[in-house]
Protein backbone atom coordinates (compact mmCIF):
# COMPACT_ATOMS: atom_id res chain seq x y z
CA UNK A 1 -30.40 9.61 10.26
CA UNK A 2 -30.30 5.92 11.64
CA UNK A 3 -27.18 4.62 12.01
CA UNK A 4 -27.80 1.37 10.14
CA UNK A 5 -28.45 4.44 7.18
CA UNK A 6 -24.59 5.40 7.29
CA UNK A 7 -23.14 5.87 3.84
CA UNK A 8 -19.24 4.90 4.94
CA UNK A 9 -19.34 1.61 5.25
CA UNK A 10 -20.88 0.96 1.70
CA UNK A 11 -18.28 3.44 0.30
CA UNK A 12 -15.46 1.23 2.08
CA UNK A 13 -17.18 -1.85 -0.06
CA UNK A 14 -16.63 0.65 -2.88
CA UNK A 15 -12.93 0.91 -1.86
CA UNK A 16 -12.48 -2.34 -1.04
CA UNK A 17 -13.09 -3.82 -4.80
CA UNK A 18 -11.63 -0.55 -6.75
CA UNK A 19 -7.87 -1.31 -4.50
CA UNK A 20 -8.65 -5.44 -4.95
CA UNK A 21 -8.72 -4.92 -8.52
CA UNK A 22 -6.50 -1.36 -9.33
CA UNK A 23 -3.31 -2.42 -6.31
CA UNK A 24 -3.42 -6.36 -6.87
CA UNK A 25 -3.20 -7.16 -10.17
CA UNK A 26 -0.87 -4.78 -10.70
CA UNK A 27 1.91 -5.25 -7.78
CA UNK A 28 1.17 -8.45 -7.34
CA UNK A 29 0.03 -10.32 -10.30
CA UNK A 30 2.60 -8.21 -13.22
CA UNK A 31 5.45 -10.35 -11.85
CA UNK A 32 4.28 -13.43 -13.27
CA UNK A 33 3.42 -11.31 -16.83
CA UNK A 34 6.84 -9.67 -16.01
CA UNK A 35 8.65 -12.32 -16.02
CA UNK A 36 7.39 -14.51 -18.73
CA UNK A 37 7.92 -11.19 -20.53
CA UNK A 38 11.66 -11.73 -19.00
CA UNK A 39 12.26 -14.74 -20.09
CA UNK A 40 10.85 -14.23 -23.97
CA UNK A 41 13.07 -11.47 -24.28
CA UNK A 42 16.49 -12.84 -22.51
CA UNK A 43 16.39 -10.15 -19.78
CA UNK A 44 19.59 -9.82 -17.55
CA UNK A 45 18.12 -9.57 -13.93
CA UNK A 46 19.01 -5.47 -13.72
CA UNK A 47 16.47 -5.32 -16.64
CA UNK A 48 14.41 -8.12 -15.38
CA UNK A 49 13.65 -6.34 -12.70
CA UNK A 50 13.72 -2.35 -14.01
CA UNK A 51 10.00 -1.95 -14.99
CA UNK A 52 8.90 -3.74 -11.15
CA UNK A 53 11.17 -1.07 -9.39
CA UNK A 54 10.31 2.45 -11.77
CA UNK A 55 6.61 0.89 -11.05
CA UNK A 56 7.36 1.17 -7.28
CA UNK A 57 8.60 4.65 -7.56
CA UNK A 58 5.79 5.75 -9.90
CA UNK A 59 2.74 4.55 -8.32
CA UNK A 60 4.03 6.47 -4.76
CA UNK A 61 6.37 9.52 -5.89
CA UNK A 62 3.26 11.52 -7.74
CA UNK A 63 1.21 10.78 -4.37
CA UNK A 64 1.61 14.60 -3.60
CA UNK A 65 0.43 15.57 -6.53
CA UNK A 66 -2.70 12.81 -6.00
CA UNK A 67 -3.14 14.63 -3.16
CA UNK A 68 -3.63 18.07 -5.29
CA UNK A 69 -5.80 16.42 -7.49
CA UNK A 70 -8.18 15.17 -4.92
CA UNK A 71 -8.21 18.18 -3.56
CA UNK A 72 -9.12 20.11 -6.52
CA UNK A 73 -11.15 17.73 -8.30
CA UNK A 74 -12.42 15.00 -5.25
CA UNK A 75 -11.56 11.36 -4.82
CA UNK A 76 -14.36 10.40 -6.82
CA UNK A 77 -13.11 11.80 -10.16
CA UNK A 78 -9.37 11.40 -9.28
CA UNK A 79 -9.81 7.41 -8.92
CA UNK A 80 -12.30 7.05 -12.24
CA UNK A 81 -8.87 8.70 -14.02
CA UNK A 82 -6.08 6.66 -12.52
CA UNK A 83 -8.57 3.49 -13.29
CA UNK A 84 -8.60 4.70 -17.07
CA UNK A 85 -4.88 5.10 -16.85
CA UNK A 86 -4.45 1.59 -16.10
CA UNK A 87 -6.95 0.19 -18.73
CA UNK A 88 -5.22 2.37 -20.99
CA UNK A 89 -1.57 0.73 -20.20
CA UNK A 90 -3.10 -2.72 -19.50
CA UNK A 91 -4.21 -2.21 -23.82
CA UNK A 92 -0.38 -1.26 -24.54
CA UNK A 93 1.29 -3.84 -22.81
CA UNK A 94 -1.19 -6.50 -24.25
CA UNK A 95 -0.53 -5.19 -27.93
CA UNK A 96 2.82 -2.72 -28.53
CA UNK A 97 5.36 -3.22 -26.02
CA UNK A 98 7.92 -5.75 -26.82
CA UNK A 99 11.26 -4.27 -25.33
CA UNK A 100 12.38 -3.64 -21.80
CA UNK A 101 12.50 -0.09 -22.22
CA UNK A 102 8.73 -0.02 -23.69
CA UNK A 103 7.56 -1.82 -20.30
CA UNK A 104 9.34 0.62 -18.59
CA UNK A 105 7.64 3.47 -20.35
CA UNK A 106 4.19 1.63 -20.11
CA UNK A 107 4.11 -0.26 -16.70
CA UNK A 108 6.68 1.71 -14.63
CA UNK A 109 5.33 5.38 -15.43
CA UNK A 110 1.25 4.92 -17.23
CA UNK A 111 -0.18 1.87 -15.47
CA UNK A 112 2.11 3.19 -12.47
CA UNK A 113 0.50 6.92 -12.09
CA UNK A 114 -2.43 5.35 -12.59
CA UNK A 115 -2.61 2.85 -9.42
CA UNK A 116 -1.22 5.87 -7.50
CA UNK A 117 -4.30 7.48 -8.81
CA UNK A 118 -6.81 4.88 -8.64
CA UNK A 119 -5.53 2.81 -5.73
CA UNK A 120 -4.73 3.62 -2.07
CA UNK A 121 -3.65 7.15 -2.56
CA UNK A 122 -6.36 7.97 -4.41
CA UNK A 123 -9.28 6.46 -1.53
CA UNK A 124 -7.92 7.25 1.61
CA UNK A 125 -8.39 10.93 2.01
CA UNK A 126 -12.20 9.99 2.13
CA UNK A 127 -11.27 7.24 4.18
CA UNK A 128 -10.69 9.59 6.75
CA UNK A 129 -13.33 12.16 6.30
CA UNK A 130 -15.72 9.49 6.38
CA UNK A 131 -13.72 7.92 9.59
CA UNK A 132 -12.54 8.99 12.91
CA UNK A 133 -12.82 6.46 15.49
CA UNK A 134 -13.24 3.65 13.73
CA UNK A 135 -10.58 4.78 11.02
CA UNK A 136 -7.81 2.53 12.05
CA UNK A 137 -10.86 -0.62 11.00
CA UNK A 138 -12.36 1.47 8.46
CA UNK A 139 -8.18 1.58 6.79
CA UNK A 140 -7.34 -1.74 7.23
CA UNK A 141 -10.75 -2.88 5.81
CA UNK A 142 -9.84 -1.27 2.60
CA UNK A 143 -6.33 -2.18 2.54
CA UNK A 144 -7.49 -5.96 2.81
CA UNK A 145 -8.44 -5.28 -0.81
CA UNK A 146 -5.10 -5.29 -1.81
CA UNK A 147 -4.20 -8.61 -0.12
CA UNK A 148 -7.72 -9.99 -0.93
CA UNK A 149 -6.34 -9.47 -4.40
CA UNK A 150 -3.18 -10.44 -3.94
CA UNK A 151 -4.09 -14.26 -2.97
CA UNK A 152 -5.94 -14.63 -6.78
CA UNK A 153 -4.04 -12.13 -8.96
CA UNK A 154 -0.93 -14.02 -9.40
CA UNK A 155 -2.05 -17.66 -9.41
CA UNK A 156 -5.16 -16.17 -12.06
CA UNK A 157 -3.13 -14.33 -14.40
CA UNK A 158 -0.36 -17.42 -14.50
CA UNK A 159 -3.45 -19.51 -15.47
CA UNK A 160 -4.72 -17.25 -18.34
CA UNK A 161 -1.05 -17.17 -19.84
CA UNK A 162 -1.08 -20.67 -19.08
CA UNK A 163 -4.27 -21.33 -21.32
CA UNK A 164 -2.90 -19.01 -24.06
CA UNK A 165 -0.12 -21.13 -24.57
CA UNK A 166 2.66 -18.96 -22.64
CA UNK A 167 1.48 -15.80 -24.31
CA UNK A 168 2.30 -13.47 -21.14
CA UNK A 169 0.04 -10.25 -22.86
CA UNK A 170 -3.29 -12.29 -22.37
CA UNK A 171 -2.67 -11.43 -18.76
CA UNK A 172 -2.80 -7.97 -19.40
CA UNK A 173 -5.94 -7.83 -21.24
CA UNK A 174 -7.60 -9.49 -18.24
CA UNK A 175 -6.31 -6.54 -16.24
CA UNK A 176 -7.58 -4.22 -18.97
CA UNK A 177 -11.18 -5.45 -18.21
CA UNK A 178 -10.81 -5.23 -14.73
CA UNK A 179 -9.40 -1.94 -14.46
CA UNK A 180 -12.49 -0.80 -16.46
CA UNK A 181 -14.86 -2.10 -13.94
CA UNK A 182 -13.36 -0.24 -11.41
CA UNK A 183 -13.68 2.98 -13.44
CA UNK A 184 -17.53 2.34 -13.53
CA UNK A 185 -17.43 1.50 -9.58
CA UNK A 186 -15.58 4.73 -8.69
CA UNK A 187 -17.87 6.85 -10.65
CA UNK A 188 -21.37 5.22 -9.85
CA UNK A 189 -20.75 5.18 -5.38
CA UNK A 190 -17.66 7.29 -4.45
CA UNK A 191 -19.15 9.99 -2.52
CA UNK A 192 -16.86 12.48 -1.45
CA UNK A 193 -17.68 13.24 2.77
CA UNK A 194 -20.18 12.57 5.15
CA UNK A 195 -21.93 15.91 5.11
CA UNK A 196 -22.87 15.91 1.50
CA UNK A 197 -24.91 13.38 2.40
CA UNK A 198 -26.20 14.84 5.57
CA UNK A 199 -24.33 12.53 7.88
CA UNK A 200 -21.32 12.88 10.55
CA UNK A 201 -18.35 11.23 10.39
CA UNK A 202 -18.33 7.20 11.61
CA UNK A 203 -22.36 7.45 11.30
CA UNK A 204 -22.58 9.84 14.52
CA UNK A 205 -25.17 12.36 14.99
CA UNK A 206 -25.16 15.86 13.56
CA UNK A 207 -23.87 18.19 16.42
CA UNK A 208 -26.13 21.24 15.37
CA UNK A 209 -28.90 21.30 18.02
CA UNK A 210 -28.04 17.78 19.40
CA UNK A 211 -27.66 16.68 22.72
CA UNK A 212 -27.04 13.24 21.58
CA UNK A 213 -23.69 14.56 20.36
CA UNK A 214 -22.62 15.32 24.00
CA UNK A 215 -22.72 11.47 24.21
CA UNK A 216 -20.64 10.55 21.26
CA UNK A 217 -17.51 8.35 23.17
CA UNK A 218 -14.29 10.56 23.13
CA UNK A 219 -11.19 10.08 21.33
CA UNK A 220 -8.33 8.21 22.11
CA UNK A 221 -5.20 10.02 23.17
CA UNK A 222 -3.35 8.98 20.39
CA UNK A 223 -6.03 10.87 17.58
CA UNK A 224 -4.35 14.40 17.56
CA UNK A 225 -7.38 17.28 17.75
CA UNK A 226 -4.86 19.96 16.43
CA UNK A 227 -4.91 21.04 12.44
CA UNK A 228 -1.51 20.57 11.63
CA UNK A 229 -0.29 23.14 9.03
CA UNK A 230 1.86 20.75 6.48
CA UNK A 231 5.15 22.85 6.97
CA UNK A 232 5.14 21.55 10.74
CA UNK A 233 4.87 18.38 9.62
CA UNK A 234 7.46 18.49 7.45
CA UNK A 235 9.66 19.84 10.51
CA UNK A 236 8.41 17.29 13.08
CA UNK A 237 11.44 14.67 13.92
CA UNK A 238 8.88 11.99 14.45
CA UNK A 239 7.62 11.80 11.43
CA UNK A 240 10.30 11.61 9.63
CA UNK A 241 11.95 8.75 12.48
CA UNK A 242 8.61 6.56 11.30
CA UNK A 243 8.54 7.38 7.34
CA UNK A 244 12.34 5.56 7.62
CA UNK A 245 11.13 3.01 9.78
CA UNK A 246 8.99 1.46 6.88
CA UNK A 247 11.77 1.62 4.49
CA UNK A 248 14.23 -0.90 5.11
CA UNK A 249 10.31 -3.04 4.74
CA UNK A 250 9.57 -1.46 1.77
CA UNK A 251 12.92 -2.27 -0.36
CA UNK A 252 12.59 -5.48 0.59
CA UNK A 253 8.95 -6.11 -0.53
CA UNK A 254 9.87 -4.95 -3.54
CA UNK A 255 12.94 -6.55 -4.00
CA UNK A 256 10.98 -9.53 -3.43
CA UNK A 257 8.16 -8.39 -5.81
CA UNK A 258 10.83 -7.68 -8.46
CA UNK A 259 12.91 -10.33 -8.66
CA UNK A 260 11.27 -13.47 -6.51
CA UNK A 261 9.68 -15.40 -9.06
CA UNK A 262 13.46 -15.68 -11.02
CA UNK A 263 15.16 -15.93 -6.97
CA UNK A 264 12.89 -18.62 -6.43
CA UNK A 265 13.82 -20.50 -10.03
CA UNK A 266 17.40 -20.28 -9.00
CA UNK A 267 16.52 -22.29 -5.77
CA UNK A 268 14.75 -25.32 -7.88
CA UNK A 269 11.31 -23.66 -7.26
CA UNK A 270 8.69 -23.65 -10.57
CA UNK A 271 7.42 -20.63 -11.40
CA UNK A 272 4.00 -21.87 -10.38
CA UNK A 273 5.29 -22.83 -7.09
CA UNK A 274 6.84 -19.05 -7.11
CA UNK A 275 3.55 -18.03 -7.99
CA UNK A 276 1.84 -19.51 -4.52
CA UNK A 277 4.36 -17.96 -2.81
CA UNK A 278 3.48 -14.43 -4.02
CA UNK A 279 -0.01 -15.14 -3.19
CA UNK A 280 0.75 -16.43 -0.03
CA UNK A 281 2.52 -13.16 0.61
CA UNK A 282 -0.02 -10.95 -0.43
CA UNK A 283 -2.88 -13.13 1.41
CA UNK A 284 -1.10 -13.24 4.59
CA UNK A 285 -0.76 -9.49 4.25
CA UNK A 286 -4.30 -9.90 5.85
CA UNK A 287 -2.80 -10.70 8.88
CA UNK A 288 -1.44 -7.44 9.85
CA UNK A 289 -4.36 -5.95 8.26
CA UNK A 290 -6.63 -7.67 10.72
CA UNK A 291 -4.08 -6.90 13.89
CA UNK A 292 -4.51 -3.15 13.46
CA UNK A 293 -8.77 -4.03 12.41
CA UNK A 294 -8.61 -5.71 15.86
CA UNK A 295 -6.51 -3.90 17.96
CA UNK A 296 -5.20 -0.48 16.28
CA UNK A 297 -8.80 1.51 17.85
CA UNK A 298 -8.10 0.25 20.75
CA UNK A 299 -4.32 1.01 21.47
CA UNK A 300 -2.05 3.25 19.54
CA UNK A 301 -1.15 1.52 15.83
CA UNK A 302 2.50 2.23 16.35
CA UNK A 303 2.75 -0.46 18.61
CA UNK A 304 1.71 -2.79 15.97
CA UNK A 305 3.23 -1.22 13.53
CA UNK A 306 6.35 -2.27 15.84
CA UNK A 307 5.41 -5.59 16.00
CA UNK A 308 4.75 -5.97 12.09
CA UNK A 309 8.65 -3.74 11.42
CA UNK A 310 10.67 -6.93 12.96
CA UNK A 311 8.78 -9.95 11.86
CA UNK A 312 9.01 -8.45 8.12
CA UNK A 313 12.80 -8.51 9.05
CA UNK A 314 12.49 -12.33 9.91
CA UNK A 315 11.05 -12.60 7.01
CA UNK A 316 13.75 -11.37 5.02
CA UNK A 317 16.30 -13.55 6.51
CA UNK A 318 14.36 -16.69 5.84
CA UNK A 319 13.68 -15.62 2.06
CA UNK A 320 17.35 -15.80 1.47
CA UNK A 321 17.92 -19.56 1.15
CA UNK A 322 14.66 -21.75 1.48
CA UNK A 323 14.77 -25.33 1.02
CA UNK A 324 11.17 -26.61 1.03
CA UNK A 325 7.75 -25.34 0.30
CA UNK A 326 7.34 -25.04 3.88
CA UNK A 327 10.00 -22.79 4.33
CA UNK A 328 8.73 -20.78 1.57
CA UNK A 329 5.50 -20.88 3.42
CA UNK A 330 7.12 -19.85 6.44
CA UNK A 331 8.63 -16.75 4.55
CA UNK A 332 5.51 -15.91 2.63
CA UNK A 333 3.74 -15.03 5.89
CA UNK A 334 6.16 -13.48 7.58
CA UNK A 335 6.91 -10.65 4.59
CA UNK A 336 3.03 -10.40 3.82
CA UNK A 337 2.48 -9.90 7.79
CA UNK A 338 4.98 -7.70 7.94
CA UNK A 339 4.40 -5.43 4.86
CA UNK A 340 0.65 -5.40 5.01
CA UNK A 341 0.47 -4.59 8.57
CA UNK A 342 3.35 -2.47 8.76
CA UNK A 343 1.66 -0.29 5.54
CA UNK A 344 -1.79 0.00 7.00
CA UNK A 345 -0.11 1.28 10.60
CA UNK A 346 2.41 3.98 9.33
CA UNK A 347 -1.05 5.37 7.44
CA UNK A 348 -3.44 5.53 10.49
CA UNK A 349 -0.38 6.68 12.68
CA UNK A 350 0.30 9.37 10.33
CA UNK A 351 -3.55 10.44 10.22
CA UNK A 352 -3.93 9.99 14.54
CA UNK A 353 -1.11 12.08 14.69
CA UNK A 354 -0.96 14.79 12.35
CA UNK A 355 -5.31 15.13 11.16
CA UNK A 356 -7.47 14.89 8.65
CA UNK A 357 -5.97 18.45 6.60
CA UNK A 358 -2.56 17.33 6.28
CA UNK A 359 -2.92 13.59 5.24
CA UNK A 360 -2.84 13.23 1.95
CA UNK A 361 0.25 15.28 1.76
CA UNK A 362 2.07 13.48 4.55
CA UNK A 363 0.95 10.38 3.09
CA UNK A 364 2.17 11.19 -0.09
CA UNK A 365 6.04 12.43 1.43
CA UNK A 366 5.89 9.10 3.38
CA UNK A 367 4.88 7.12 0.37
CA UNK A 368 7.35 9.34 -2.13
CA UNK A 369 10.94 8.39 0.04
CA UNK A 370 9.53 5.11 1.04
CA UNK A 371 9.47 3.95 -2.87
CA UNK A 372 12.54 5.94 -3.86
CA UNK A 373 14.62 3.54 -1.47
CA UNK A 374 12.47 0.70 -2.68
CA UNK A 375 13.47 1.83 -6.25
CA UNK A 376 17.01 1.86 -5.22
CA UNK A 377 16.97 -0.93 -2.57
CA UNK A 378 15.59 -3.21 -5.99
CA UNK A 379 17.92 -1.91 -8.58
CA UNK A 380 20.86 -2.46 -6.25
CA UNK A 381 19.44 -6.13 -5.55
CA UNK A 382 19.87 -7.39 -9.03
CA UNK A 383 23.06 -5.63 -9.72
CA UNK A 384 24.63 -7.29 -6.61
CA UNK A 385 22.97 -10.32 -7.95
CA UNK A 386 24.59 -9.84 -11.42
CA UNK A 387 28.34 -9.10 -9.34
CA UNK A 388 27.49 -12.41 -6.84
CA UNK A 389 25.44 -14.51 -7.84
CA UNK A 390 23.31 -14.08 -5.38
CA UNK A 391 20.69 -11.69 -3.51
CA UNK A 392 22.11 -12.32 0.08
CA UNK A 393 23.93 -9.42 1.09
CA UNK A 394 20.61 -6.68 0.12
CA UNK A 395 18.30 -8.89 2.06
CA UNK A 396 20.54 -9.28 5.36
CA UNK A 397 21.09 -5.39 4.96
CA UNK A 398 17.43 -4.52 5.05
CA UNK A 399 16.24 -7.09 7.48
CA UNK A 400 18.86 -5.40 9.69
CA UNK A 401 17.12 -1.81 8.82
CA UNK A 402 13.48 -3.29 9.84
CA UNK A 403 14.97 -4.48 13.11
CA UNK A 404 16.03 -1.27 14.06
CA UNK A 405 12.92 0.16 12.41
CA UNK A 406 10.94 -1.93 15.31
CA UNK A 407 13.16 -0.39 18.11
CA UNK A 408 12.46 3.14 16.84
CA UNK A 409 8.86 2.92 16.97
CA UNK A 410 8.63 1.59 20.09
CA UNK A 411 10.85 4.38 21.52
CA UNK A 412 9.13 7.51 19.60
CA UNK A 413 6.40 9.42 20.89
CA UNK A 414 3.22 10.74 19.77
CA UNK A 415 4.41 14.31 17.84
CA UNK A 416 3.47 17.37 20.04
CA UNK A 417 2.12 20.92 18.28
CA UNK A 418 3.72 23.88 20.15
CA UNK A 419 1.22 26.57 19.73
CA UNK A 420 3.38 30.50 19.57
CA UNK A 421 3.20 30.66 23.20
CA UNK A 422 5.16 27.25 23.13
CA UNK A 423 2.81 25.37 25.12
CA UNK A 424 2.08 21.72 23.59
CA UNK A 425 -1.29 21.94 21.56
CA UNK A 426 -2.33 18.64 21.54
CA UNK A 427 -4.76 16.88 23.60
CA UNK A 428 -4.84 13.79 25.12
CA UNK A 429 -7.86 12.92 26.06
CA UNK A 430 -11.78 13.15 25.80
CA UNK A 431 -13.98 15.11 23.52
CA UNK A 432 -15.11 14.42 19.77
C-alpha cells in the first residue's frame, strides 16, 4: 500500500478533534462555569474548588480500568462511551444540579470517568499501535488537541454565559452538543491497528515476503524492543523516579485550574481577564507539545521532559503575586509550557521505555498517583487559603518539587530488563 494511503495520520485528525472537544472544554473551560456556579451559590474556596479537584482524580484514577476496557472492547467503542458520559453530565449540570455536592457527584465522578474514557486515556493505546517512530510526533499531535481547545474553551463558554445573562448552565449545554459530536466522530473513523487495515505501523511496508522491510530506518536507542510484563514495571525504580517527577507539575496545574479564576479576582484581575489567562495557559501548552513534535524523535523525550519540569516551576513562582497583564502573560506560558510539554514527554517516555503491551496500564498508574496528589495538592491549596489568606506557601512548595523533578530526569536512565540469566534485555540500537 502507498504510503500517502496510510490510515494513522487521518485517525490522529480523528484524535485530534475527539481530545479538542472531550479534554478542553472540560479542564479548561468548567472553571469559568465553575465558578460563576461559585459565586451564585456563596461557595467558600475549599468548596469552590472541590468539584475541579474530585474531577482531577476521576478523569485519571479509573485510567487502569480504561485500559481494561480498551482492551476488551477496543478504543473505538471505549471513547464513543466516555463521549456519551460527558453529554450525559453536560445535560445534568445544565438542568438539576444546584448544590456543591451535586457538581461533585456530576462533574467530579460522570463527566470525569467520562473524559478519562473519551479523552487521552481512551486514544493513546492506538496511538501507539498505529506509531513507532514517529510516535513521539504522532503523541504530541494529538495532545495539541487539548491545548488547541484550551485557547477557545474558556474565553467561548464565558461568552455564551455572558449572552445568557450570567446563566453559568448555558455553558454546559454547549458542551453537551459538543461532546455528542465527538461520539459520532469516534464511532464513524476510529480504527483500532494498522493491520486490520492491511498496513504496518507508521505507514511501513508489510514484512511478510518484503525486502523493502530490511530498509525500514532502525530505532532509536531510547525505544525499548523488550515486552515488558506489567509486574516489572511496577518494580522498576525508574519509573516510579519519573511518575513523581510530574507531580509536584501536576498539583500545581490543577491548583491553578481550580482556584485561578477566584486567585486572580483577589489580585484586581476580571474574571474575563482570568479567563485569557487560562487560555493563554492552555494555548501555550502547544509549546511543549511542539518541542517534543520537533525534537522528542530525534533525542530521548526525557530530556525535554527535563526542560519542560523546571520552567513549569518558574511558572509557579511567578503565578503567586502578578501585577500586570504582562506578568500574567509571562506566567500563562510558562505553566502551559511546562504542563503540556511535561504531559506529552512522561507518556512517550513511558511507551520508549517500557512497549506497546504494557502502556495503557503504566499510563494509567502514572496518571492514577499523578491526580491523587493533584487532588490533594488542590484541596490543601484552598484550605491554606481559607487559614492565610493566601495561596503562597502550596505554590512555592510545588515549584520547589518540579525543580527537583528536572534534576531527577536528567540524572535517571533508560530502565534495563534483566532477562533470568540476569543479562540486560534491552537493546540499544538498530533493527525495526
Amino acid at each position: 500500500m502507498k504510503k500517502s494511503g496510510f490510515y494513522g495520520w487521518k485517525l490522529i485528525a480523528a484524535f485530534w478533534v475527539i481530545v479538542f472537544i472531550n479534554i478542553a472544554f472540560a479542564a479548561y473551560g468548567s472553571p469559568v462555569m465553575n465558578a460563576g456556579m461559585a459565586q451564585q451559590l456563596h461557595l467558600s474556596r475549599t468548596l469552590a474548588g472541590m468539584p475541579y479537584s474530585v474531577y482531577t482524580v476521576m478523569s485519571a484514577v479509573p485510567s487502569v480500568l480504561i485500559a481494561v476496557l480498551v482492551r476488551r472492547f477496543g478504543v473505538r467503542m471505549t471513547v464513543v462511551f466516555g463521549s456519551l458520559l460527558i453529554l450525559a453530565g453536560c445535560v445534568l449540570m445544565a438542568t438539576v444540579v444546584n448544590s456543591a455536592l451535586g457538581a461533585v457527584i456530576v462533574f467530579g465522578f460522570v463527566i470525569a470517568f467520562g473524559v478519562c474514557a473519551g479523552g487521552v486515556f481512551g486514544v493513546q493505546p492506538g496511538v501507539v499501535l498505529w506509531f513507532v517512530r514517529r510516535r513521539a510526533l504522532a503523541i504530541s499531535l494529538v495532545y495539541s488537541g487539548g491545548a488547541f481547545g484550551g485557547l477557545f474553551a474558556a474565553r467561548m463558554l464565558n461568552r455564551v454565559i455572558v449572552h445568557a445573562g450570567g446563566n453559568w448552565r448555558a455553558g454546559w449545554w454547549l458542551f453537551a452538543a459538543l461532546a455528542a459530536v465527538a461520539a459520532v466522530i469516534a464511532l464513524v473513523f476510529i480504527r483500532e491497528r494498522p493491520s486490520d487495515l492491511g498496513q504496518e505501523p507508521d505507514g511501513g511496508p508489510r514484512p511478510a515476503r518484503s525486502s523493502k522491510a530490511a530498509k525500514m530506518p532502525p530505532r532509536p536507542s531510547f525505544i525499548t524492543h523488550e515486552v515488558w510484563p506489567f509486574a516489572e514495571v511496577l518494580r522498576s525504580g525508574r519509573f516510579w523516579i519519573m511518575v513523581l517527577a510530574l507531580c509536584g507539575g501536576s498539583a500545581g496545574f490543577t491548583l491553578f485550574m481550580a482556584q485561578g479564576v477566584l486567585h486572580l479576582n483577589d489580585l484586581g484581575f476580571t474574571t474575563a481577564q482570568a479567563a485569557l489567562a487560562l487560555s493563554v495557559t492552555t494555548g501555550s501548552a502547544l509549546l511543549g507539545k511542539a518541542a517534543l513534535a520537533l525534537f522528542g524523535d530525534i533525542i530521548d523525550p526525557r530530556y525535554i521532559w527535563a526542560v519542560t519540569a523546571a520552567v513549569f516551576g518558574i511558572g509557579l513562582v511567578l503565578v503567586i503575586d502578578p501585577r500586570s497583564m504582562l506578568s500574567v502573560y509571562a506566567f500563562s506560558l510558562c505553566v502551559g509550557f511546562g504542563f503540556g510539554g511535561g504531559l506529552v514527554c512522561m507518556m512517550t517516555t513511558l511507551s520508549n521505555y517500557y512497549g506497546t503491551e504494557v502502556f495503557a496500564a503504566a499510563a494509567g498508574i502514572a496518571g492514577a498517583l499523578n491526580t491523587i496528589v493533584s487532588f490533594v495538592a488542590s484541596v490543601l491549596g484552598g484550605v491554606v487559603y481559607d487559614a492565610l489568606g493566601s495561596y503562597a506557601p502550596t505554590f512555592y512548595i510545588l515549584a520547589a518539587w518540579c525543580f527537583a523533578g528536572a534534576i531527577a530526569l536528567v540524572l535517571v536512565r533508560p530502565p534495563l530488563r534483566h532477562a533470568a540469566a540476569g543479562r540486560p534485555a534491552v537493546a540499544v540500537s538498530g533493527g525495526p
